[in-house]
N, C-alpha and C. Protein backbone atom coordinates (compact mmCIF):
# COMPACT_ATOMS: atom_id res chain seq x y z
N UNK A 1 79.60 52.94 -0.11
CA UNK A 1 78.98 51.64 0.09
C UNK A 1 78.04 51.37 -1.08
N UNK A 2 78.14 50.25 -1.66
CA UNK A 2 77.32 50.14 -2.82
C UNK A 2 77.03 48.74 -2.82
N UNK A 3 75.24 49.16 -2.45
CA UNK A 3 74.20 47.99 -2.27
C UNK A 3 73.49 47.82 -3.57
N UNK A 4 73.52 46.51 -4.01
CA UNK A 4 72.88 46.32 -5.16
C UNK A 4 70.96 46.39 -4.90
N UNK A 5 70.34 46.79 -6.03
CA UNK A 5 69.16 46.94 -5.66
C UNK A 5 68.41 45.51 -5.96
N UNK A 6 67.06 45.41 -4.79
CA UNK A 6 66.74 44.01 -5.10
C UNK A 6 65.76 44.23 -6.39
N UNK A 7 65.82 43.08 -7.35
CA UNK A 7 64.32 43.25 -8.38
C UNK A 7 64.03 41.71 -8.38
N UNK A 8 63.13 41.70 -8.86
CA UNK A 8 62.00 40.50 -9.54
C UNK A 8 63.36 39.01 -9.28
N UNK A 9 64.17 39.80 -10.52
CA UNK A 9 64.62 38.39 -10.96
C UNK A 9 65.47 37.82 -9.81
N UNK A 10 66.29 39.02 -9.58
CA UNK A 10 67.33 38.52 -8.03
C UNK A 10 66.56 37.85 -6.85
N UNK A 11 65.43 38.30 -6.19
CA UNK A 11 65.27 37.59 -5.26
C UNK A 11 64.34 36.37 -5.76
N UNK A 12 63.78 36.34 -7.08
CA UNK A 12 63.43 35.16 -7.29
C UNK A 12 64.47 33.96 -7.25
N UNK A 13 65.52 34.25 -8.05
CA UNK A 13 67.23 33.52 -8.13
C UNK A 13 67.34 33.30 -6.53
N UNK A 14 67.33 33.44 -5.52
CA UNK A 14 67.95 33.88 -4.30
C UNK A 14 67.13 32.80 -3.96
N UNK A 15 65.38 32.60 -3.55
CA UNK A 15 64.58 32.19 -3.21
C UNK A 15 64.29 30.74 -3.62
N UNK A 16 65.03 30.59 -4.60
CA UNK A 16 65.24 29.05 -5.69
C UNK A 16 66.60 28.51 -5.30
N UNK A 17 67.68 29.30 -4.78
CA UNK A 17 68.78 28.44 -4.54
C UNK A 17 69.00 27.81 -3.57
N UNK A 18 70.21 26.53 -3.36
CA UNK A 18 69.97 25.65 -2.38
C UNK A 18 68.78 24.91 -2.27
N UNK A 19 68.14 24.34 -3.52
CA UNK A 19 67.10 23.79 -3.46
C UNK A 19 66.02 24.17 -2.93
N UNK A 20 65.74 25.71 -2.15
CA UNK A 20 64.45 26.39 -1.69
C UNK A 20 63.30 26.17 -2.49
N UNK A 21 61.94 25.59 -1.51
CA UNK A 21 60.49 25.63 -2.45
C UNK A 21 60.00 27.08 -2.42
N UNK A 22 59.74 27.18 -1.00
CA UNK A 22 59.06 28.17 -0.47
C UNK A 22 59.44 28.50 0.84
N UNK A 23 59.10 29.30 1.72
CA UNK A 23 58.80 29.30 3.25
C UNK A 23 58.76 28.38 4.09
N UNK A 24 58.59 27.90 5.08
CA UNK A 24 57.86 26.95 6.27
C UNK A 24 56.49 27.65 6.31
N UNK A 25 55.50 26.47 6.35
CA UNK A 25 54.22 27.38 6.89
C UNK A 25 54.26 28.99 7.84
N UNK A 26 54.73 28.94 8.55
CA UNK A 26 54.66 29.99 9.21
C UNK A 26 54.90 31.27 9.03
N UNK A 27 56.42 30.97 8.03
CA UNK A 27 56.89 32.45 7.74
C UNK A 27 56.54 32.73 6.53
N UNK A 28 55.98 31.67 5.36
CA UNK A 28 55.39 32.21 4.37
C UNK A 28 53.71 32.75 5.01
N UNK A 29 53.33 32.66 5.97
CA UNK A 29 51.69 32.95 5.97
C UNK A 29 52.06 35.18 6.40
N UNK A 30 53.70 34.76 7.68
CA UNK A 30 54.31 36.19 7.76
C UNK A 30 54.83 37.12 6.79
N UNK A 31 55.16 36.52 5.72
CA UNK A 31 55.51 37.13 4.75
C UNK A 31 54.38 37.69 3.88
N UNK A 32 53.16 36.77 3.44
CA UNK A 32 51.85 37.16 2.76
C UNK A 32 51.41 38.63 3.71
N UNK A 33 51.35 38.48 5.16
CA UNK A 33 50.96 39.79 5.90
C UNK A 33 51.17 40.65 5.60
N UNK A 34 52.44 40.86 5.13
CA UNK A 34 53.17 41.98 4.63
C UNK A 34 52.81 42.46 3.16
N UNK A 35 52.46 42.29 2.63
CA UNK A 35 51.92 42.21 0.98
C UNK A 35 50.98 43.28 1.28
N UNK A 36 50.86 44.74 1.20
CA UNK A 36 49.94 45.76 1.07
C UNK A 36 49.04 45.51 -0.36
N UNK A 37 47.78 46.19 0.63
CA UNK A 37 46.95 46.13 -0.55
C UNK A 37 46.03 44.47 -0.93
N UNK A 38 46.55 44.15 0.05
CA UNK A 38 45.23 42.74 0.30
C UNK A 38 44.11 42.89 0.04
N UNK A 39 43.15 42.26 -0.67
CA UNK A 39 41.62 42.22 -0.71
C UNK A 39 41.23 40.98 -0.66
N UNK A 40 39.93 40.85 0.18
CA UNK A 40 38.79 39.78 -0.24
C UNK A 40 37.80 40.50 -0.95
N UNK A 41 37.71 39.60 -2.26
CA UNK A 41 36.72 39.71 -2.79
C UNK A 41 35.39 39.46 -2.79
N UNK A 42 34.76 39.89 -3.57
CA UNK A 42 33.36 39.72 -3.56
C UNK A 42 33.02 38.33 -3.04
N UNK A 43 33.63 37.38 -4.23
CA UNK A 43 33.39 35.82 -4.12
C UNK A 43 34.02 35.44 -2.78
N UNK A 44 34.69 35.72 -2.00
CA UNK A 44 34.92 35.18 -0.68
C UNK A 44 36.78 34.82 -1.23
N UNK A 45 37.17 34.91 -2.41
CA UNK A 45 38.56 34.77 -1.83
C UNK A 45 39.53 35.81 -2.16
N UNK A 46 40.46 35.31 -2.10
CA UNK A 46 41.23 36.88 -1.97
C UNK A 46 42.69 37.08 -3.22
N UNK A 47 42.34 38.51 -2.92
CA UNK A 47 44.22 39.10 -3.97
C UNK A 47 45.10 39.55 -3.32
N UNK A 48 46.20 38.81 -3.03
CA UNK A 48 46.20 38.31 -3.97
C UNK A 48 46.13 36.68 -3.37
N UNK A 49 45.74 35.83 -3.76
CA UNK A 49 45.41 34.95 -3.16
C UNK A 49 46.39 33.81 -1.77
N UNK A 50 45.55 33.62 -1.43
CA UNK A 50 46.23 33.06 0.22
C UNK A 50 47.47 32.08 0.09
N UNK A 51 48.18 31.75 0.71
CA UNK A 51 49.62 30.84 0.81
C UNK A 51 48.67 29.56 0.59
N UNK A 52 49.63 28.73 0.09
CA UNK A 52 49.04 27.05 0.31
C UNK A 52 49.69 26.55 1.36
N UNK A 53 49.42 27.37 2.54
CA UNK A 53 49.50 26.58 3.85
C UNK A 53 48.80 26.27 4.50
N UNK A 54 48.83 25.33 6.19
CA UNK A 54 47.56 24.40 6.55
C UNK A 54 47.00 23.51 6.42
N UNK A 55 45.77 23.02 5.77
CA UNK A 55 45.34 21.43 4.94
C UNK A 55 45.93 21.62 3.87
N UNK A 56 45.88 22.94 2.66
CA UNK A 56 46.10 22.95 1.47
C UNK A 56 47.96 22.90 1.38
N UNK A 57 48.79 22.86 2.61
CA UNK A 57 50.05 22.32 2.56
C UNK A 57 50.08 20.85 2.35
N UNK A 58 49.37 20.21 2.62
CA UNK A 58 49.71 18.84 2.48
C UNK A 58 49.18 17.94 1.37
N UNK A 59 47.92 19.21 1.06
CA UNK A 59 47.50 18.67 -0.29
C UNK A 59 47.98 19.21 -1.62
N UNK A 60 48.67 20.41 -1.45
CA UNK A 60 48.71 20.93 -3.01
C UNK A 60 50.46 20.35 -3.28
N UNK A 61 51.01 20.46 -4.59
CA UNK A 61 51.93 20.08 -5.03
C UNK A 61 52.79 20.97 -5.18
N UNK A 62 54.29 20.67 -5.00
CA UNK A 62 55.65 21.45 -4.35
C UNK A 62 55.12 22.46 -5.66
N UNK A 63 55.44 22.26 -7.24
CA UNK A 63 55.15 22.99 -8.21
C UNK A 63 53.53 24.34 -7.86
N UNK A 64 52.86 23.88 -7.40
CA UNK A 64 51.66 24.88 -6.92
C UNK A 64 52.17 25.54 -5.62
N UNK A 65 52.68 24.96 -5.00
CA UNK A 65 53.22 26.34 -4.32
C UNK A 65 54.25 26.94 -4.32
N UNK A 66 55.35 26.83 -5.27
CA UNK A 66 56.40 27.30 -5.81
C UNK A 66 55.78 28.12 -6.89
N UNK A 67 54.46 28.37 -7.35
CA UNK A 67 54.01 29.07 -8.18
C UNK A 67 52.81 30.32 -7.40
N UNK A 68 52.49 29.94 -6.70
CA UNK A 68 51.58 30.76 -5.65
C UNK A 68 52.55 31.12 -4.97
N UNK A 69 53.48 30.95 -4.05
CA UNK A 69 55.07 31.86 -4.34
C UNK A 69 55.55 32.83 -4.57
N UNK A 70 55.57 32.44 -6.18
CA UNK A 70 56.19 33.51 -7.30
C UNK A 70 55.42 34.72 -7.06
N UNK A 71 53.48 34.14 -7.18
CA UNK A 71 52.66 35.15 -7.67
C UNK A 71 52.73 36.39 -6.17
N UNK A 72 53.35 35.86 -5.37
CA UNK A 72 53.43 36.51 -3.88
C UNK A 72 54.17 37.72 -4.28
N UNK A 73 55.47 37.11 -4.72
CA UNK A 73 56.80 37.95 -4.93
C UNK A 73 56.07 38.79 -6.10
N UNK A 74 55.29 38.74 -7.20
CA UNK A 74 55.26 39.31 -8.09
C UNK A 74 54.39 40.59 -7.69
N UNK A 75 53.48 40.09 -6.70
CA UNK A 75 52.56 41.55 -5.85
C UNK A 75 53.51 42.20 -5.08
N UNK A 76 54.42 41.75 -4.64
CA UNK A 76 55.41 42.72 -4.22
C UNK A 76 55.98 43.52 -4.95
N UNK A 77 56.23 42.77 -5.96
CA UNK A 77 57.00 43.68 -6.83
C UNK A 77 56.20 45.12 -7.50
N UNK A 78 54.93 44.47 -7.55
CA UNK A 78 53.76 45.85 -8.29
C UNK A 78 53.90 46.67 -6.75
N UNK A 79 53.56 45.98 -6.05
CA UNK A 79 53.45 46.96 -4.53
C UNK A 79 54.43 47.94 -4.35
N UNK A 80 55.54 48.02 -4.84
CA UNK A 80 56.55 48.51 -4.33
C UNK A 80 57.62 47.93 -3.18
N UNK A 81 57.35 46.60 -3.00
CA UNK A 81 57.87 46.10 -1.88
C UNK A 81 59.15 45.00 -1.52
N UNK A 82 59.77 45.13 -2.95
CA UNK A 82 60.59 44.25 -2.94
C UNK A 82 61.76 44.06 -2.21
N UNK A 83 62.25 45.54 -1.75
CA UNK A 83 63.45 45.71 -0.66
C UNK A 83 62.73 44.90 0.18
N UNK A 84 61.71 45.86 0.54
CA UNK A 84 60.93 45.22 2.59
C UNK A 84 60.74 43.51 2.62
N UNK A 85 60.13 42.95 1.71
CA UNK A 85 59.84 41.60 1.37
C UNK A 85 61.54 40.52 0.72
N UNK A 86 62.46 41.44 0.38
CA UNK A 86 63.46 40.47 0.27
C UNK A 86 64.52 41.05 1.36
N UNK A 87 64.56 41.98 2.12
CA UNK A 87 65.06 41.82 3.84
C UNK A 87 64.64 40.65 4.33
N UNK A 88 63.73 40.65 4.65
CA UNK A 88 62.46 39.36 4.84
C UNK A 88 62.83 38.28 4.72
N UNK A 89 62.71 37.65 2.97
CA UNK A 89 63.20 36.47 2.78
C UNK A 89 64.75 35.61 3.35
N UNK A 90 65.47 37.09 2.94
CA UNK A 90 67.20 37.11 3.00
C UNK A 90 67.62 36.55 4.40
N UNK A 91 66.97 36.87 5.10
CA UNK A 91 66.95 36.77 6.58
C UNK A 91 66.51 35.36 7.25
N UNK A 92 65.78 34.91 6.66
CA UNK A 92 65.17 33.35 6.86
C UNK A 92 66.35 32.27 7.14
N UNK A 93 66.49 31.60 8.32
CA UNK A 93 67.29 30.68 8.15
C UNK A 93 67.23 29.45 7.49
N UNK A 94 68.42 28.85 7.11
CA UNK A 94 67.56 27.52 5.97
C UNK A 94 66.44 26.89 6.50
N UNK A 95 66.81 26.20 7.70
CA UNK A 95 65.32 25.41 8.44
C UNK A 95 64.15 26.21 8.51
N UNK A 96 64.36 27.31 7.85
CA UNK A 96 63.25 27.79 7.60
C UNK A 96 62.37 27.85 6.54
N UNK A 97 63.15 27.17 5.15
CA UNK A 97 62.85 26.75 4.01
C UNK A 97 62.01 25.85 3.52
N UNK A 98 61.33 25.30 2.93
CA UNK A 98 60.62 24.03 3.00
C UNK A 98 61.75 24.09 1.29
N UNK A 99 62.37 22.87 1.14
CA UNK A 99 63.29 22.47 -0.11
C UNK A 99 62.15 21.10 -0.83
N UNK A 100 62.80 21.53 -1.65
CA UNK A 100 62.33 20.40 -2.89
C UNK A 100 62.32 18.54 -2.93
N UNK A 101 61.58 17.80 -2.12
CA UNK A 101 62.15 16.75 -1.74
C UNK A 101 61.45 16.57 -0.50
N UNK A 102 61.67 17.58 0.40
CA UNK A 102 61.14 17.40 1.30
C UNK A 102 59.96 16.82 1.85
């Protein structure tokens, strides 16, 4: 049986197709949970920093959170967590997507 391994670029590719932004509020705030190695900082906010979901869903722009996103996937990737976190994603049904347009 030969499973390809997930990295950076694949589930970024994966996470962008079919017009995908990000998550739905919900399962991107479930997915951030998972991100080992969370901190709040001194200044009160955090690393790696929080989803733009909630008020800051309706205020920030598809591009800002398609980039706060990335920076999600990219702590995974230092974490070691890219299998556990792209099971995760892989698994999401589309209506679970927030797409580009939307």
């Amino acid at each position: 049986m030969n499973q390809e391994v997930e990295n950076l670029e694949s589930l970024q590719t994966y996470c962008s197709e079919n017009n995908r932004l990000v998550p739905m509020p919900s399962q991107w705030n479930d997915f951030y949970k998972m991100l080992k190695n969370r901190q709040q900082k001194p200044s009160g906010g955090w690393e790696p920093p929080l989803p733009l979901i909630l008020a800051a869903w309706h205020h920030a722009m598809p591009l800002e959170k398609q980039l706060r996103f990335h920076e999600h996937l990219q702590w995974a990737q230092d974490q070691g967590q890219l299998e556990q976190v792209g099971r995760f994603l892989r698994t999401l049904p589309e209506q679970e997507w927030c797409h580009w347009g939307d």
